[in-house]
Protein backbone atom coordinates (compact mmCIF):
# COMPACT_ATOMS: atom_id res chain seq x y z
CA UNK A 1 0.00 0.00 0.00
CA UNK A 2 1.69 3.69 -0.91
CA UNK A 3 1.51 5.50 2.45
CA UNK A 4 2.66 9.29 2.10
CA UNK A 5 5.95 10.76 3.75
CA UNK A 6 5.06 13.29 6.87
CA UNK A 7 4.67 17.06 6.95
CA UNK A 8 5.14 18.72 10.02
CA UNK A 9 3.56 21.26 11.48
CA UNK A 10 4.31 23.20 15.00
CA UNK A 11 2.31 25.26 16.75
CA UNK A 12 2.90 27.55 19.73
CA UNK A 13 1.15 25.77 22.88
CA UNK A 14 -1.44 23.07 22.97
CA UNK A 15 -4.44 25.38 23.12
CA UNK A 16 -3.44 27.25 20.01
CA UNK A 17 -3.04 23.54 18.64
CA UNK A 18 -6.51 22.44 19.30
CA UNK A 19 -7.64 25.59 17.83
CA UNK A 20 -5.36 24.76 14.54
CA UNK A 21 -6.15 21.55 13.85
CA UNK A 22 -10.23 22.11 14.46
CA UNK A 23 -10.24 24.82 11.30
CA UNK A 24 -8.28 22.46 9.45
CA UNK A 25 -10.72 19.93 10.14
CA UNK A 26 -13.79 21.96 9.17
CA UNK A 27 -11.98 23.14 6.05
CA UNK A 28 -10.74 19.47 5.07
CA UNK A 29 -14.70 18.12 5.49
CA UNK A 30 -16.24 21.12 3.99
CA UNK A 31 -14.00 20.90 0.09
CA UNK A 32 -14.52 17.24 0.51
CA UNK A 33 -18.57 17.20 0.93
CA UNK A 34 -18.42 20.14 -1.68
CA UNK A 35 -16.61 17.51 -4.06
CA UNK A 36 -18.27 14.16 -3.14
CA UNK A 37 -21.76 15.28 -1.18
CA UNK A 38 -20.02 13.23 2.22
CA UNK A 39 -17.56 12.80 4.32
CA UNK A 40 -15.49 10.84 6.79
CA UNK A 41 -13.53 11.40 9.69
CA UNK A 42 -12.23 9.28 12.74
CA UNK A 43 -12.43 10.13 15.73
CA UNK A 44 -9.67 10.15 18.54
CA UNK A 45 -9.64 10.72 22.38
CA UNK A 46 -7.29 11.93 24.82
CA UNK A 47 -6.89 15.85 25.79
CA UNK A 48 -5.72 17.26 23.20
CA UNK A 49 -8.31 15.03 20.53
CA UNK A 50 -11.28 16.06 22.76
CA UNK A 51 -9.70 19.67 22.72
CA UNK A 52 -10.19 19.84 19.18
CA UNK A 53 -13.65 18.93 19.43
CA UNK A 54 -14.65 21.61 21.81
CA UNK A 55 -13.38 23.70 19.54
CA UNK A 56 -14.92 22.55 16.78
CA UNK A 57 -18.15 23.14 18.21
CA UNK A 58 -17.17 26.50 19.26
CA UNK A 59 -16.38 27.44 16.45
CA UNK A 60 -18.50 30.43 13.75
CA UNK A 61 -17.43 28.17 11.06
CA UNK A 62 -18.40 24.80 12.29
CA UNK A 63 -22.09 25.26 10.66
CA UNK A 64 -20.48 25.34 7.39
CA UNK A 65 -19.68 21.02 7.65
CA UNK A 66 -22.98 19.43 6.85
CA UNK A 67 -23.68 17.46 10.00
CA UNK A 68 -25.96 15.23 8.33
CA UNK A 69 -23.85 13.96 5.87
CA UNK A 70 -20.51 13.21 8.05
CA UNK A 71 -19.82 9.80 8.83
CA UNK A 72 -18.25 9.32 11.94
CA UNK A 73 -15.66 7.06 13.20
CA UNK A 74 -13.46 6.25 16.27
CA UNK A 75 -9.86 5.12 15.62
CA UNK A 76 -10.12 2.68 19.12
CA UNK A 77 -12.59 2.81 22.41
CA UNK A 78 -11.76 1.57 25.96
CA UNK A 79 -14.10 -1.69 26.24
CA UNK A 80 -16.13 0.22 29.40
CA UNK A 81 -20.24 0.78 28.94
CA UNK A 82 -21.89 2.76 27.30
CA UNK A 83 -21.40 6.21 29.03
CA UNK A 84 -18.48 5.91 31.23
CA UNK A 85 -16.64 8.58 30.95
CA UNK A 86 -13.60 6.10 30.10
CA UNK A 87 -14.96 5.98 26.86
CA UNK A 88 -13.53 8.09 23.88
CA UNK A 89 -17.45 8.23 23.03
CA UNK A 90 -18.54 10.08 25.53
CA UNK A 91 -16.03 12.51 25.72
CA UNK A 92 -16.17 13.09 21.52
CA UNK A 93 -20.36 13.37 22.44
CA UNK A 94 -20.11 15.51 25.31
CA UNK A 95 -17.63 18.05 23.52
CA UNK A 96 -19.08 18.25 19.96
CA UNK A 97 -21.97 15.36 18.73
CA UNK A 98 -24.41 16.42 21.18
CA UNK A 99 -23.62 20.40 19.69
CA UNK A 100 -24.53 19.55 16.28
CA UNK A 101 -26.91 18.27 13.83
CA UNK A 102 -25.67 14.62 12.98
CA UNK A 103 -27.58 11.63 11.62
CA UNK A 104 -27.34 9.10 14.24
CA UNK A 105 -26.99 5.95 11.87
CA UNK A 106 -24.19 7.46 10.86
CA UNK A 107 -22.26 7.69 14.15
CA UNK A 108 -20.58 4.40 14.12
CA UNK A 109 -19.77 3.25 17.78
CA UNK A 110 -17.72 0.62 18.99
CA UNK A 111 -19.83 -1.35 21.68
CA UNK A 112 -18.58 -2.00 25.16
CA UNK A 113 -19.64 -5.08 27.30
CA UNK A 114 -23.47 -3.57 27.92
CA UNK A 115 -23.92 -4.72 24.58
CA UNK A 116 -23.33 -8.41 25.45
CA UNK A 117 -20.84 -8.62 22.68
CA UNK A 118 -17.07 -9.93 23.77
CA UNK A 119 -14.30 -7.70 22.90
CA UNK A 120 -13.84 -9.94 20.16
CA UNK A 121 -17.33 -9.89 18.98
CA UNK A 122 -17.59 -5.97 19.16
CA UNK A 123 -14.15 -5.46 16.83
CA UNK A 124 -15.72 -8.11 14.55
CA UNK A 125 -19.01 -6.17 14.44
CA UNK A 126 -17.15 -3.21 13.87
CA UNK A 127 -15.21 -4.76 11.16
CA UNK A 128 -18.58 -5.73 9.59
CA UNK A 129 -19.63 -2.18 9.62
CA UNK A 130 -16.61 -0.77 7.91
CA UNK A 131 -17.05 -3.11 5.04
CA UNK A 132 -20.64 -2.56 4.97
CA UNK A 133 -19.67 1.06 4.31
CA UNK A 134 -16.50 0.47 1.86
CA UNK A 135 -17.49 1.23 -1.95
CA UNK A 136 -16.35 -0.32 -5.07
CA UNK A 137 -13.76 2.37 -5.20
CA UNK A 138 -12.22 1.69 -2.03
CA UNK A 139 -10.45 -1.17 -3.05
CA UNK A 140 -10.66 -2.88 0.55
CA UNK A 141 -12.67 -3.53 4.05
CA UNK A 142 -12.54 -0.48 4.33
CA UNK A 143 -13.93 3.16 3.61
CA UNK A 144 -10.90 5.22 2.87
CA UNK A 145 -11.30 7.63 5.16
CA UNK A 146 -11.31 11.22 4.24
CA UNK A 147 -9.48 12.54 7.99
CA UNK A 148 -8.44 10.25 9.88
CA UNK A 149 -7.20 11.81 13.70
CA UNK A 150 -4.93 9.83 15.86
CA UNK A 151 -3.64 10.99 19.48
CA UNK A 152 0.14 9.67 20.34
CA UNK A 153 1.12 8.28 24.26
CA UNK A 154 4.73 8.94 25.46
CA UNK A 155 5.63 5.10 24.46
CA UNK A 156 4.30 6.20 20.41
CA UNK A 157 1.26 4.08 20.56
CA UNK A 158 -1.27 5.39 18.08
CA UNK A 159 -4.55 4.14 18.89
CA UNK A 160 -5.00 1.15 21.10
CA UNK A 161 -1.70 -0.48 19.14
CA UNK A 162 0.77 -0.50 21.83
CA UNK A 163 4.54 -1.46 21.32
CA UNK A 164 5.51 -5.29 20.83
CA UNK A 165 1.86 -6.14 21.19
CA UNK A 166 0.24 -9.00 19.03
CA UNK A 167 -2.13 -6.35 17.25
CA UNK A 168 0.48 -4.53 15.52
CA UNK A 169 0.72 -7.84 13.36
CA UNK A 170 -2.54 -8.42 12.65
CA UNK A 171 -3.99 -8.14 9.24
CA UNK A 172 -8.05 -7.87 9.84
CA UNK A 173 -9.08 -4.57 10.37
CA UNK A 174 -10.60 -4.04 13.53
CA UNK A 175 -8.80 -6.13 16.82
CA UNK A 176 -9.35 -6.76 20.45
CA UNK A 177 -6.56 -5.52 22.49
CA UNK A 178 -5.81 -6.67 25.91
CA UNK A 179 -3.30 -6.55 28.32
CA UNK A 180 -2.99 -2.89 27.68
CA UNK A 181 -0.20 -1.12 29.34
CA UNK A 182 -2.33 2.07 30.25
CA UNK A 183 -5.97 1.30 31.92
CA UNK A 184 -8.16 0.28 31.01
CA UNK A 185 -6.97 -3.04 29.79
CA UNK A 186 -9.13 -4.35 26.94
CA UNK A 187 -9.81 -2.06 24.08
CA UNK A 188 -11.06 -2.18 20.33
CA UNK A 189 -8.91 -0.63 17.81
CA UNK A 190 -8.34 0.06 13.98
CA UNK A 191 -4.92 -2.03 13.14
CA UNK A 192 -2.40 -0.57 10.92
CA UNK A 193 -3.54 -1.57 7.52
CA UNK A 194 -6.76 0.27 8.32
CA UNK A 195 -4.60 3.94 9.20
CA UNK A 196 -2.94 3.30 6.60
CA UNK A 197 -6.42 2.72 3.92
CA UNK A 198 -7.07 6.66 5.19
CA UNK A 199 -6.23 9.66 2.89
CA UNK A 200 -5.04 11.76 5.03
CA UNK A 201 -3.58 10.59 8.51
CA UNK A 202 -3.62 13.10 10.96
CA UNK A 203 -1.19 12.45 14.20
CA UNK A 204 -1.43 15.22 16.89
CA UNK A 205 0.69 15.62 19.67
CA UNK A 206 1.14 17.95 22.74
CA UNK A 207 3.59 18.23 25.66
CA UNK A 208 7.56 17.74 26.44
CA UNK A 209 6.24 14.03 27.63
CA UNK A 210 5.67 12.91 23.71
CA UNK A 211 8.86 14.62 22.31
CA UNK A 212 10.82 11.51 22.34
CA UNK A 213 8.05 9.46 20.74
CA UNK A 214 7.34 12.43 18.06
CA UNK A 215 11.33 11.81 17.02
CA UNK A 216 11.19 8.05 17.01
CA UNK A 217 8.24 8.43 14.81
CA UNK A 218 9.48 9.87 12.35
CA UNK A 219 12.54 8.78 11.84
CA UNK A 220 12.92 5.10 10.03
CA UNK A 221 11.90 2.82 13.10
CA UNK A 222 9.50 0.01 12.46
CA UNK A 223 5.79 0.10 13.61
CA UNK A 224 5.93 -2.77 15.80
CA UNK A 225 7.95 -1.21 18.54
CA UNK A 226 6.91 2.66 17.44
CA UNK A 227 3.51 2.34 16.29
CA UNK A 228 3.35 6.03 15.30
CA UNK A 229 5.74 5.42 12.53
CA UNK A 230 2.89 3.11 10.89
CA UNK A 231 0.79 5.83 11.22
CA UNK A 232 0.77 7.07 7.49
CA UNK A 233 -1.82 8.24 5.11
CA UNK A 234 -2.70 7.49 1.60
CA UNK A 235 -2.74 11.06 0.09
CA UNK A 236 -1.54 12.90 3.00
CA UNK A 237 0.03 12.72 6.40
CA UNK A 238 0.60 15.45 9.22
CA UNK A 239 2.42 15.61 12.60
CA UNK A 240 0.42 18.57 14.09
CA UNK A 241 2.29 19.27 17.11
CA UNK A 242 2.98 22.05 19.87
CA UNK A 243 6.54 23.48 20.07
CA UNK A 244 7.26 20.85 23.36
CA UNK A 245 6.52 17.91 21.51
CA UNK A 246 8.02 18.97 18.16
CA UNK A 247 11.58 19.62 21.15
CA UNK A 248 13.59 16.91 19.71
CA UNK A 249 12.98 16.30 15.98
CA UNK A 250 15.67 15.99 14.09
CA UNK A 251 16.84 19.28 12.11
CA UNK A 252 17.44 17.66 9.01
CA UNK A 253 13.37 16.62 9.09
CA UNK A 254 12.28 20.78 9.64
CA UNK A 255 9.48 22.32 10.24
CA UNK A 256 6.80 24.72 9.52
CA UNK A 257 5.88 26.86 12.10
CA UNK A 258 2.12 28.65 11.81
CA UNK A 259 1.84 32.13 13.39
């Protein structure tokens, strides 16, 4: 699969990041439902993902996306119930879906154990649902998403996919994670090949903690052990990052800096 090589971009403090990336994000969905009619994005969690979202619905400009015709995605969820504030759900719902106008049937969920699914059931229902809603044109399980936002930890895990664990090698496109090194301990997540069946890959990073993850990532390390460095789009991929977490990349790499 051709992924794309990553453009940086730094911004002053995390709060002027969340601010950055939501305009980019209503830009990116408004030429793309201008183009096509709809759009995708994928959702992440985390402070500086739910950030973003706030801002997004706090934004003049946010009325300009066509709520109705968005379908929305979550790169991983902690396997808690519906409602626990665990749950990169709830968070993305309390900070933006409950704000605007979107069609529920197209806010695609990953069930928790109130469902009575497993966590393997739930990432296979999940993976049913993605291939439900991949077209001809997709060439896979997969939609290709049009934006699709992933959060980094200090150890470079992008989604649930946390160094040296099995899910990093497997090939289906939704997975059950447990044993996770960061509570709670079973999760659903996207795997790799699905990131990288995205257009445009979004990774977005804050804070001095995720500077040394930020350099591994891009640099040529393998995904299994720096899952960030997997992280790579079809079209497009961006390292939107404040100034502490940008610290330590190489100067060689550079950057661009926005006011």
């Amino acid at each position: 699969m051709n992924v794309t090589t990553p453009h940086i971009v730094v911004h002053r403090d995390a709060g002027v990041l969340a601010q950055a990336v939501a305009a980019r994000i209503i830009t990116r969905l408004v030429d793309v439902q201008a183009a096509t009619g709809t759009a995708s994005i994928v959702l992440t969690g985390g402070t500086v993902g739910i950030a973003t979202l706030a801002a997004i619905a706090a934004s003049p400009a946010r009325d300009a996306v066509d709520w109705r015709h968005l379908d929305i995605w979550w790169g991983d969820e902690r396997f808690v119930p519906t409602g626990d504030p665990e749950r990169n759900e709830t968070g993305a719902r309390e900070a933006l879906l409950d704000h605007v106008d979107v069609d529920p049937e197209r806010v695609h969920v990953m069930r928790g154990p109130d469902s009575g699914l497993s966590a393997e059931e739930s990432a296979d229902a999940y993976a049913a649902e993605l291939l439900k809603a991949a077209r001809p044109e997709d060439h896979g399980p997969v939609p290709q998403f049009d934006v699709m936002l992933l959060g980094m930890g200090p150890d470079a895990h992008v989604a649930s996919l946390f160094p040296g664990l099995p899910a990093l090698y497997d090939t289906r496109s939704v997975v059950a994670v447990h044993g996770s090194p960061k509570p709670p301990p079973t999760r659903i997540s996207l795997t790799l090949p699905t990131i990288q069946a995205a257009r445009e890959v979004w990774v977005v990073a804050a804070g001095e903690e995720k500077a040394s993850a930020v350099r591994l990532a891009l640099s040529d390390s393998g995904p299994v052990q720096v899952p960030a460095a997997g992280a790579r789009g079809r079209s497009r991929t961006l390292f939107l990052l404040d100034r502490a977490a940008a610290g330590k990349i190489p100067s060689e790499l550079g950057r661009i800096a926005s006011p």
